[in-house]
PDB file of N, CA and C in Angstrom:
ATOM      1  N   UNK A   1     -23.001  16.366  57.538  1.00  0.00           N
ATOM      2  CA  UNK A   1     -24.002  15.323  57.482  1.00  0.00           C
ATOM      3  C   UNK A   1     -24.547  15.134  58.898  1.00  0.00           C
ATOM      4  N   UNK A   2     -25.899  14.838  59.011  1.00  0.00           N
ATOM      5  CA  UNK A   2     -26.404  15.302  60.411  1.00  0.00           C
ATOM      6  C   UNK A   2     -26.240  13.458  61.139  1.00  0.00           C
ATOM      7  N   UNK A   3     -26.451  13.450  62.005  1.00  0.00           N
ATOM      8  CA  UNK A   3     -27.084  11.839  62.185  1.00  0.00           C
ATOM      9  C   UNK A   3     -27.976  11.195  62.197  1.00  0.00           C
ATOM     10  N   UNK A   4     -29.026  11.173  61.567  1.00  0.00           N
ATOM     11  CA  UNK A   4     -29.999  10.712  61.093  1.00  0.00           C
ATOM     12  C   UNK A   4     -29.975  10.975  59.611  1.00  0.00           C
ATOM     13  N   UNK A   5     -29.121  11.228  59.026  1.00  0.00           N
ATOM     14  CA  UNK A   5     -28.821  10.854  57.045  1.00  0.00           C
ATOM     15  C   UNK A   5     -27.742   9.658  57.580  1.00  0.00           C
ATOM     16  N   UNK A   6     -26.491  10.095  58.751  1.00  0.00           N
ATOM     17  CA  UNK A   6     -25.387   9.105  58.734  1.00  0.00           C
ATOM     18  C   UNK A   6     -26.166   7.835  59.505  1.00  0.00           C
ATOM     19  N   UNK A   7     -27.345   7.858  59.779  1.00  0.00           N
ATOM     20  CA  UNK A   7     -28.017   6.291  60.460  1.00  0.00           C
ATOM     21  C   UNK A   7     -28.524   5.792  59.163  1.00  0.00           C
ATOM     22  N   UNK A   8     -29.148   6.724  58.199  1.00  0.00           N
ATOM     23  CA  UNK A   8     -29.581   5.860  57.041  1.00  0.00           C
ATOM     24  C   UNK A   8     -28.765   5.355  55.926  1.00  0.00           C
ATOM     25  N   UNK A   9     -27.656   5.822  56.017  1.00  0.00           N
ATOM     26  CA  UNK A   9     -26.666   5.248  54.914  1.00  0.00           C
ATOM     27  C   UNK A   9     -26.109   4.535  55.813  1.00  0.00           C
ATOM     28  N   UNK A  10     -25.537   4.123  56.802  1.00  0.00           N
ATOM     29  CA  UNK A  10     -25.254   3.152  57.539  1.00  0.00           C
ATOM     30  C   UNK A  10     -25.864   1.907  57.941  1.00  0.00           C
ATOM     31  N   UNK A  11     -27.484   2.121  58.071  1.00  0.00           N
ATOM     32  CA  UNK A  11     -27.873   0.759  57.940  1.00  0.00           C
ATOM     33  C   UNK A  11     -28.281   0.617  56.506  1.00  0.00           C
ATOM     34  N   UNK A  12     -28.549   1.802  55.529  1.00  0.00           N
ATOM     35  CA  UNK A  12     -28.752   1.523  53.809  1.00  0.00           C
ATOM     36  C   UNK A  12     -27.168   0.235  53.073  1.00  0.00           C
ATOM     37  N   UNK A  13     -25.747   0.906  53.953  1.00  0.00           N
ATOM     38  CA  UNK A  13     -25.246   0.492  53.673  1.00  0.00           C
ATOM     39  C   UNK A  13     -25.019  -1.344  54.465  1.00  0.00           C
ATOM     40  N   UNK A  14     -25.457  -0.940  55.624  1.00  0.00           N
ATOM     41  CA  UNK A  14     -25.686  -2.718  56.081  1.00  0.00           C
ATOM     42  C   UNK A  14     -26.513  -3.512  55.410  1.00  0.00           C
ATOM     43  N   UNK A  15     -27.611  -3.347  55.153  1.00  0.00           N
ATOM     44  CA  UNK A  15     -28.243  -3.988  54.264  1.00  0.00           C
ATOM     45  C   UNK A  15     -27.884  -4.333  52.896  1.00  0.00           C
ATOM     46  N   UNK A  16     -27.455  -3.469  52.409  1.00  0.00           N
ATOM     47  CA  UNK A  16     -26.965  -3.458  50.835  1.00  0.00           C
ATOM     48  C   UNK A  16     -25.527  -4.854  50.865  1.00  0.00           C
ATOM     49  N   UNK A  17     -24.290  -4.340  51.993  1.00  0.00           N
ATOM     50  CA  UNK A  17     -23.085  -5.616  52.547  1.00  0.00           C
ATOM     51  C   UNK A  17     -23.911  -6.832  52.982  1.00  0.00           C
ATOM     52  N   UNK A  18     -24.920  -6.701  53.362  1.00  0.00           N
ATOM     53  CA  UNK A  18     -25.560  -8.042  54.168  1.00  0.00           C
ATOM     54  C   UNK A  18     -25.750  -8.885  53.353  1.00  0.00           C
ATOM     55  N   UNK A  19     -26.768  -8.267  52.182  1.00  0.00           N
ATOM     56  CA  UNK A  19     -27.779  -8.990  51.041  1.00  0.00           C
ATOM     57  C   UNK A  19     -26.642  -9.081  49.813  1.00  0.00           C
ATOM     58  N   UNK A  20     -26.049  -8.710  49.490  1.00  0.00           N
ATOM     59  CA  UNK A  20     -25.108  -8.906  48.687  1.00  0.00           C
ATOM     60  C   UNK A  20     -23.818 -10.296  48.994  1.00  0.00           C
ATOM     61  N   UNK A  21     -23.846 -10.136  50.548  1.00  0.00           N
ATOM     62  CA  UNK A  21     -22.612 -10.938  51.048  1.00  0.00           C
ATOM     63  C   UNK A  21     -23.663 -12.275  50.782  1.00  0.00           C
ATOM     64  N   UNK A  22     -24.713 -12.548  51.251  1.00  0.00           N
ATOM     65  CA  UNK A  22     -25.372 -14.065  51.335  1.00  0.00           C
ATOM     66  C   UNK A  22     -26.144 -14.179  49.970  1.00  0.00           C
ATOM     67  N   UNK A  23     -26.129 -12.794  49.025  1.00  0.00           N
ATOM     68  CA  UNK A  23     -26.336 -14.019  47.766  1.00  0.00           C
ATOM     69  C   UNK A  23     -24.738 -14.667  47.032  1.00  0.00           C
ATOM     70  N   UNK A  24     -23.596 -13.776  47.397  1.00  0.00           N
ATOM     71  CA  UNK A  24     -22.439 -15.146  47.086  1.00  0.00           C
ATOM     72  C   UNK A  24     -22.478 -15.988  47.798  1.00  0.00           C
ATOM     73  N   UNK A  25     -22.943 -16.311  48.978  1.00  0.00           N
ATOM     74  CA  UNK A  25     -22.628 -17.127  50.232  1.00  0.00           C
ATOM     75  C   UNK A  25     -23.580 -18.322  49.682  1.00  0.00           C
ATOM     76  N   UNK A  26     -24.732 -17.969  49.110  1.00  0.00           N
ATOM     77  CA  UNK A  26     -25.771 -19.120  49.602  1.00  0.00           C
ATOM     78  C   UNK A  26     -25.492 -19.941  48.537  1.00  0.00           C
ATOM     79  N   UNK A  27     -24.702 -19.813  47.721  1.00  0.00           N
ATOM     80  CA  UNK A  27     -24.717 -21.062  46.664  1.00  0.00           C
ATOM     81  C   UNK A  27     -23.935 -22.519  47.265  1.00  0.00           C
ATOM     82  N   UNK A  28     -22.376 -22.629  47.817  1.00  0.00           N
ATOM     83  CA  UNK A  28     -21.888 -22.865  48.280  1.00  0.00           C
ATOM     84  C   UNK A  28     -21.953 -23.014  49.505  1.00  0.00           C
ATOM     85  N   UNK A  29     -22.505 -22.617  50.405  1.00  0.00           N
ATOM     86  CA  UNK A  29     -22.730 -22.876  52.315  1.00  0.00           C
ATOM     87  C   UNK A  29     -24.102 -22.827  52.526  1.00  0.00           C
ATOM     88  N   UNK A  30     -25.376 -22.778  51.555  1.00  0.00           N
ATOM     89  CA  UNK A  30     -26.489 -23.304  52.098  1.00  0.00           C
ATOM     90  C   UNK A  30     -27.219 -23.953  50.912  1.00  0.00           C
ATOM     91  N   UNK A  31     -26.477 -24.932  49.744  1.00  0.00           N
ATOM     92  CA  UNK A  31     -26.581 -26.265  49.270  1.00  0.00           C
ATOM     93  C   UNK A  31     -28.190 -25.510  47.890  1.00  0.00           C
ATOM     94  N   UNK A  32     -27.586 -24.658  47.573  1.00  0.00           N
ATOM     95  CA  UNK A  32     -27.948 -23.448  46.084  1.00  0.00           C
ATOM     96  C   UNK A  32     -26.880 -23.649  44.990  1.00  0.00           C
ATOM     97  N   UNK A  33     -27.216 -23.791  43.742  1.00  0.00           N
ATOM     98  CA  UNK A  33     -26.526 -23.754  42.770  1.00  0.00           C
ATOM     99  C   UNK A  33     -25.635 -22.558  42.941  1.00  0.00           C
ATOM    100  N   UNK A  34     -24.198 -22.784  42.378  1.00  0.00           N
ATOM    101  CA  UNK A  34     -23.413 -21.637  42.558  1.00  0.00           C
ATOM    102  C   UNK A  34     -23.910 -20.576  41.180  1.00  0.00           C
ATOM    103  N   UNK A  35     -23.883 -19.389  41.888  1.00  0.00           N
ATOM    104  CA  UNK A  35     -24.627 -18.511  40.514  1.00  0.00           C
ATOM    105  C   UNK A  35     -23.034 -18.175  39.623  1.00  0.00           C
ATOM    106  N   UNK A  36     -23.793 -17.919  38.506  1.00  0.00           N
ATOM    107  CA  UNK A  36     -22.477 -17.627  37.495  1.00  0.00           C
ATOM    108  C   UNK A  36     -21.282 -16.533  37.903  1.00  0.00           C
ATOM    109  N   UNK A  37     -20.053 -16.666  37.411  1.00  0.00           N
ATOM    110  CA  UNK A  37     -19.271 -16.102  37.374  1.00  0.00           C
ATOM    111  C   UNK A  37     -19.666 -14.384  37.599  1.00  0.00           C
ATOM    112  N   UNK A  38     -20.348 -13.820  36.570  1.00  0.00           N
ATOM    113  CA  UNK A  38     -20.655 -12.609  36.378  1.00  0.00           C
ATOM    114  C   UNK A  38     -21.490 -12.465  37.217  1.00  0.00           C
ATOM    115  N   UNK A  39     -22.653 -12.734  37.654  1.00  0.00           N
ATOM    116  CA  UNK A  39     -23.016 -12.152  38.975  1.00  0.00           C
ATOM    117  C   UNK A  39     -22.480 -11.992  40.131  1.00  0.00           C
ATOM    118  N   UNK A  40     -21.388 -13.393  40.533  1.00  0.00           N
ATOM    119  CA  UNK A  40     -20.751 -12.930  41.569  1.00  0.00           C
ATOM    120  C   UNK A  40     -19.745 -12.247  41.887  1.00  0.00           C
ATOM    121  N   UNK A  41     -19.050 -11.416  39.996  1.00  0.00           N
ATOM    122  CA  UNK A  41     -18.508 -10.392  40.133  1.00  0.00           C
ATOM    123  C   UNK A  41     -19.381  -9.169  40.570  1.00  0.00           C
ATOM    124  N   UNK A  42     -20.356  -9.037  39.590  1.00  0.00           N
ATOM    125  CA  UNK A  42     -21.533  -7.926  40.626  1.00  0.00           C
ATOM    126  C   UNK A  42     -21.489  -7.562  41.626  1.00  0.00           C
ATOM    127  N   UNK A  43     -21.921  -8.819  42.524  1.00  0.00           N
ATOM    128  CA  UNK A  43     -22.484  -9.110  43.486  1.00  0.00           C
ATOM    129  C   UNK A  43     -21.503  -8.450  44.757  1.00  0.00           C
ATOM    130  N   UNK A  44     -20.078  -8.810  44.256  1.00  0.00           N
ATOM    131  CA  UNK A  44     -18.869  -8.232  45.021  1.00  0.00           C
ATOM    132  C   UNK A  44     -18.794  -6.779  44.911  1.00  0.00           C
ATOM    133  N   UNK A  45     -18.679  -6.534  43.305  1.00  0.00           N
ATOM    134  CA  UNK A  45     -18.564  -4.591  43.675  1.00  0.00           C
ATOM    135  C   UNK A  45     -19.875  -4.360  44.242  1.00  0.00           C
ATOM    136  N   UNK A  46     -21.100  -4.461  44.096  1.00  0.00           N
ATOM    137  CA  UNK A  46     -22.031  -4.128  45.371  1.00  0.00           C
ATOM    138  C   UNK A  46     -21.553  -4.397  46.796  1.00  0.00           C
ATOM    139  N   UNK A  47     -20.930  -5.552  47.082  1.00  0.00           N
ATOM    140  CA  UNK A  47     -20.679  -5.550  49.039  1.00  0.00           C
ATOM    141  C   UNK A  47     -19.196  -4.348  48.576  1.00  0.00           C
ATOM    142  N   UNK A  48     -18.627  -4.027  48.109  1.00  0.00           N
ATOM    143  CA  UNK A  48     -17.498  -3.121  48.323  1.00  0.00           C
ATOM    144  C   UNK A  48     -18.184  -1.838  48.551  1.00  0.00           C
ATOM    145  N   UNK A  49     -19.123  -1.515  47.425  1.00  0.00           N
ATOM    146  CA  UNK A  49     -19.819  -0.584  47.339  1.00  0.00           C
ATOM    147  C   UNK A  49     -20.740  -0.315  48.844  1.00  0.00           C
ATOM    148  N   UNK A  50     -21.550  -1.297  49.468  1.00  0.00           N
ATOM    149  CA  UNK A  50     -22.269  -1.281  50.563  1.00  0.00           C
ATOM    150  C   UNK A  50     -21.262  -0.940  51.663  1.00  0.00           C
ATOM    151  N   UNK A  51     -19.796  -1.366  51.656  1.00  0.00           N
ATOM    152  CA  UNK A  51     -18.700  -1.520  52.916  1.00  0.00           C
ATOM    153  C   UNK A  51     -18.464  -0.046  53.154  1.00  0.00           C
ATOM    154  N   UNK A  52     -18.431   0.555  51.685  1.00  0.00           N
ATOM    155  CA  UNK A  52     -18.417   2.121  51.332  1.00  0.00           C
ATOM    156  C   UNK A  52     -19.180   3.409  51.900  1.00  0.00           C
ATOM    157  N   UNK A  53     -20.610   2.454  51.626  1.00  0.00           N
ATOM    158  CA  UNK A  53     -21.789   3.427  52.316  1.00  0.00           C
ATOM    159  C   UNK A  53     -21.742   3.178  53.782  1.00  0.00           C
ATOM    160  N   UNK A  54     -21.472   2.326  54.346  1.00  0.00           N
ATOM    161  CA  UNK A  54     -21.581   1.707  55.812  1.00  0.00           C
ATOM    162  C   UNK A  54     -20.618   2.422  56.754  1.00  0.00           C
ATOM    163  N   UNK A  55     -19.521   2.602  56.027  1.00  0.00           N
ATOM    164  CA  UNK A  55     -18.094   3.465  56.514  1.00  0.00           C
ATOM    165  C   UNK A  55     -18.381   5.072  56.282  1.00  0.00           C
ATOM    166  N   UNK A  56     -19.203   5.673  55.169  1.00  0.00           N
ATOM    167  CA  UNK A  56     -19.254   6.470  54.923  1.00  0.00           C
ATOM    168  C   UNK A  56     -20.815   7.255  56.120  1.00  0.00           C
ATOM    169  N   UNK A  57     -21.619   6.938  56.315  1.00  0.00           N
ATOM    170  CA  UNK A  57     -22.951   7.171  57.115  1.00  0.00           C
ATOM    171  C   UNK A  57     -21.728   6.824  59.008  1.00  0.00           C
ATOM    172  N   UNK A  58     -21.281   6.034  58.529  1.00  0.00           N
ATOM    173  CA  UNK A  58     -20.824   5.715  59.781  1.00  0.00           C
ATOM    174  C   UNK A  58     -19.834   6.928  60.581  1.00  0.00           C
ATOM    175  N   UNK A  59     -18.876   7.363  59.978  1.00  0.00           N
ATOM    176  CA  UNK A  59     -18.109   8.249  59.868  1.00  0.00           C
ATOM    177  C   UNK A  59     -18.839   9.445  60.064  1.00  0.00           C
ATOM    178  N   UNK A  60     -19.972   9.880  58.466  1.00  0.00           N
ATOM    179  CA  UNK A  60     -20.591  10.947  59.444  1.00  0.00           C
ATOM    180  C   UNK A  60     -21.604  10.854  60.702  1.00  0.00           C
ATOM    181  N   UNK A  61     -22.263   9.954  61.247  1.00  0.00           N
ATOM    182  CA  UNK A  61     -22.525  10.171  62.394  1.00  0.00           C
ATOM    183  C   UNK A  61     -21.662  10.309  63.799  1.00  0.00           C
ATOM    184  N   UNK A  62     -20.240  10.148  63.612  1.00  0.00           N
ATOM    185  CA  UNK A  62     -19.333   9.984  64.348  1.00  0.00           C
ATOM    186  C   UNK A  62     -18.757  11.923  64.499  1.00  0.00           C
ATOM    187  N   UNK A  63     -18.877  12.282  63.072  1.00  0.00           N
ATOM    188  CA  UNK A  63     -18.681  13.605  63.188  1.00  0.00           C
ATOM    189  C   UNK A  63     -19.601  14.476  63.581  1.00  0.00           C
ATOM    190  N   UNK A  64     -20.875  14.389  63.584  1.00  0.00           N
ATOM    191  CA  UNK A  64     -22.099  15.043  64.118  1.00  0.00           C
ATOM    192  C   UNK A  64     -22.529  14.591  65.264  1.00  0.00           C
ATOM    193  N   UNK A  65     -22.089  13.729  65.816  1.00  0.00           N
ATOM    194  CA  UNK A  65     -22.100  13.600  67.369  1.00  0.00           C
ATOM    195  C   UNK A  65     -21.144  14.119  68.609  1.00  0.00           C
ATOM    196  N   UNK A  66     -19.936  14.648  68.073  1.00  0.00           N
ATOM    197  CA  UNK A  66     -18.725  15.040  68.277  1.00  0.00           C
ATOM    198  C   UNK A  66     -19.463  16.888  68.455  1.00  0.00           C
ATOM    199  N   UNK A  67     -18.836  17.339  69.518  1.00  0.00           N
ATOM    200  CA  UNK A  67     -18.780  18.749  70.586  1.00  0.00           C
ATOM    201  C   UNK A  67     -17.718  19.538  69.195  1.00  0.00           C
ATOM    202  N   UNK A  68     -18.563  20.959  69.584  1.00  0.00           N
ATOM    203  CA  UNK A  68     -17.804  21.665  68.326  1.00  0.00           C
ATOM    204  C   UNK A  68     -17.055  22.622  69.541  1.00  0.00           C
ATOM    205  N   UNK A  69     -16.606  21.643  70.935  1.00  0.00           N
ATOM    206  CA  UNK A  69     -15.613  22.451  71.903  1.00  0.00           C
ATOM    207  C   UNK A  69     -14.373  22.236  72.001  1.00  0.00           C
ATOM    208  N   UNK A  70     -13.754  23.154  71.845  1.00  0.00           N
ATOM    209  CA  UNK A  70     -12.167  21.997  71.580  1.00  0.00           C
ATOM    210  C   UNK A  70     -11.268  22.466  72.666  1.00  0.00           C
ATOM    211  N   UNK A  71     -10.570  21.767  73.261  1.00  0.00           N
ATOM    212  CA  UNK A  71      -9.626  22.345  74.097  1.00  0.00           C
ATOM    213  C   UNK A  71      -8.446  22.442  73.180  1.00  0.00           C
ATOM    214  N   UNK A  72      -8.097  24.004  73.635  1.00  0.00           N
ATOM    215  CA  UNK A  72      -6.666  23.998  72.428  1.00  0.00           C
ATOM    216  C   UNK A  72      -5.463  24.685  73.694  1.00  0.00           C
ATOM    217  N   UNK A  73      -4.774  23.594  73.715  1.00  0.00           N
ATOM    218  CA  UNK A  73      -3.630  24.264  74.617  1.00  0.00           C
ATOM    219  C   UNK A  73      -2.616  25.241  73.972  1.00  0.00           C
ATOM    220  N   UNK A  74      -2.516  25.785  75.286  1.00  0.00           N
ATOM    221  CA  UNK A  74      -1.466  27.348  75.317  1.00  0.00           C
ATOM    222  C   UNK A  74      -0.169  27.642  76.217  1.00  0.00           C
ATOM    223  N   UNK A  75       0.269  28.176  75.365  1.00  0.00           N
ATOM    224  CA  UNK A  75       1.601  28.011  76.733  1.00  0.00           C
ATOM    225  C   UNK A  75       1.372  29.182  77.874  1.00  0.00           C
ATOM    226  N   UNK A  76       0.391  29.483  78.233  1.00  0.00           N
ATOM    227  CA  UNK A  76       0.083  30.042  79.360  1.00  0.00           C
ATOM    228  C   UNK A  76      -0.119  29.737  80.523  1.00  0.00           C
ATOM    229  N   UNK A  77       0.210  30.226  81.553  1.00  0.00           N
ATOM    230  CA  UNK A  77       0.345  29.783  82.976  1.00  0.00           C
ATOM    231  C   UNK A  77      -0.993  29.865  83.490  1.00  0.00           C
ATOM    232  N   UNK A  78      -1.221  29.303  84.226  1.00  0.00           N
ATOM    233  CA  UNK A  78      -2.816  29.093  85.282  1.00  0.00           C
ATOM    234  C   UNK A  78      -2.901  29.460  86.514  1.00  0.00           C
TER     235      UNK A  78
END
């Protein structure tokens, strides 16, 4: 995965944890009817799901930024 797919599922996945986290949030901490039961089961496997993509884009840009040089030690003298 190159880094620029792992920047777009990383902020695809921030957005997706963001907007998901403040529609459970806003019923209760910014004075919104609490939405029903079943949406805010939804609402949760979407932020798990978003935590998923966020870790996942994240991870691969971490691997495509990373040197394909490796130091591999040897028991050889110098």
């Amino acid at each position: 995965m190159g880094r620029i797919l792992g920047r777009i599922l990383e902020l695809l996945g921030l957005f997706v944890t963001l907007s998901s986290g403040w529609y459970v949030a806003k019923g209760p901490f910014f004075g919104y009817a609490t939405p029903p039961l079943e949406y805010i089961m939804v609402a949760t496997a979407i932020f798990i799901g978003g935590i998923i993509l966020f870790g996942w884009g994240l991870s691969g840009r971490v691997a495509a930024s990373q040197q394909d040089e490796r130091v591999i030690p040897s028991n050889k003298k110098v």
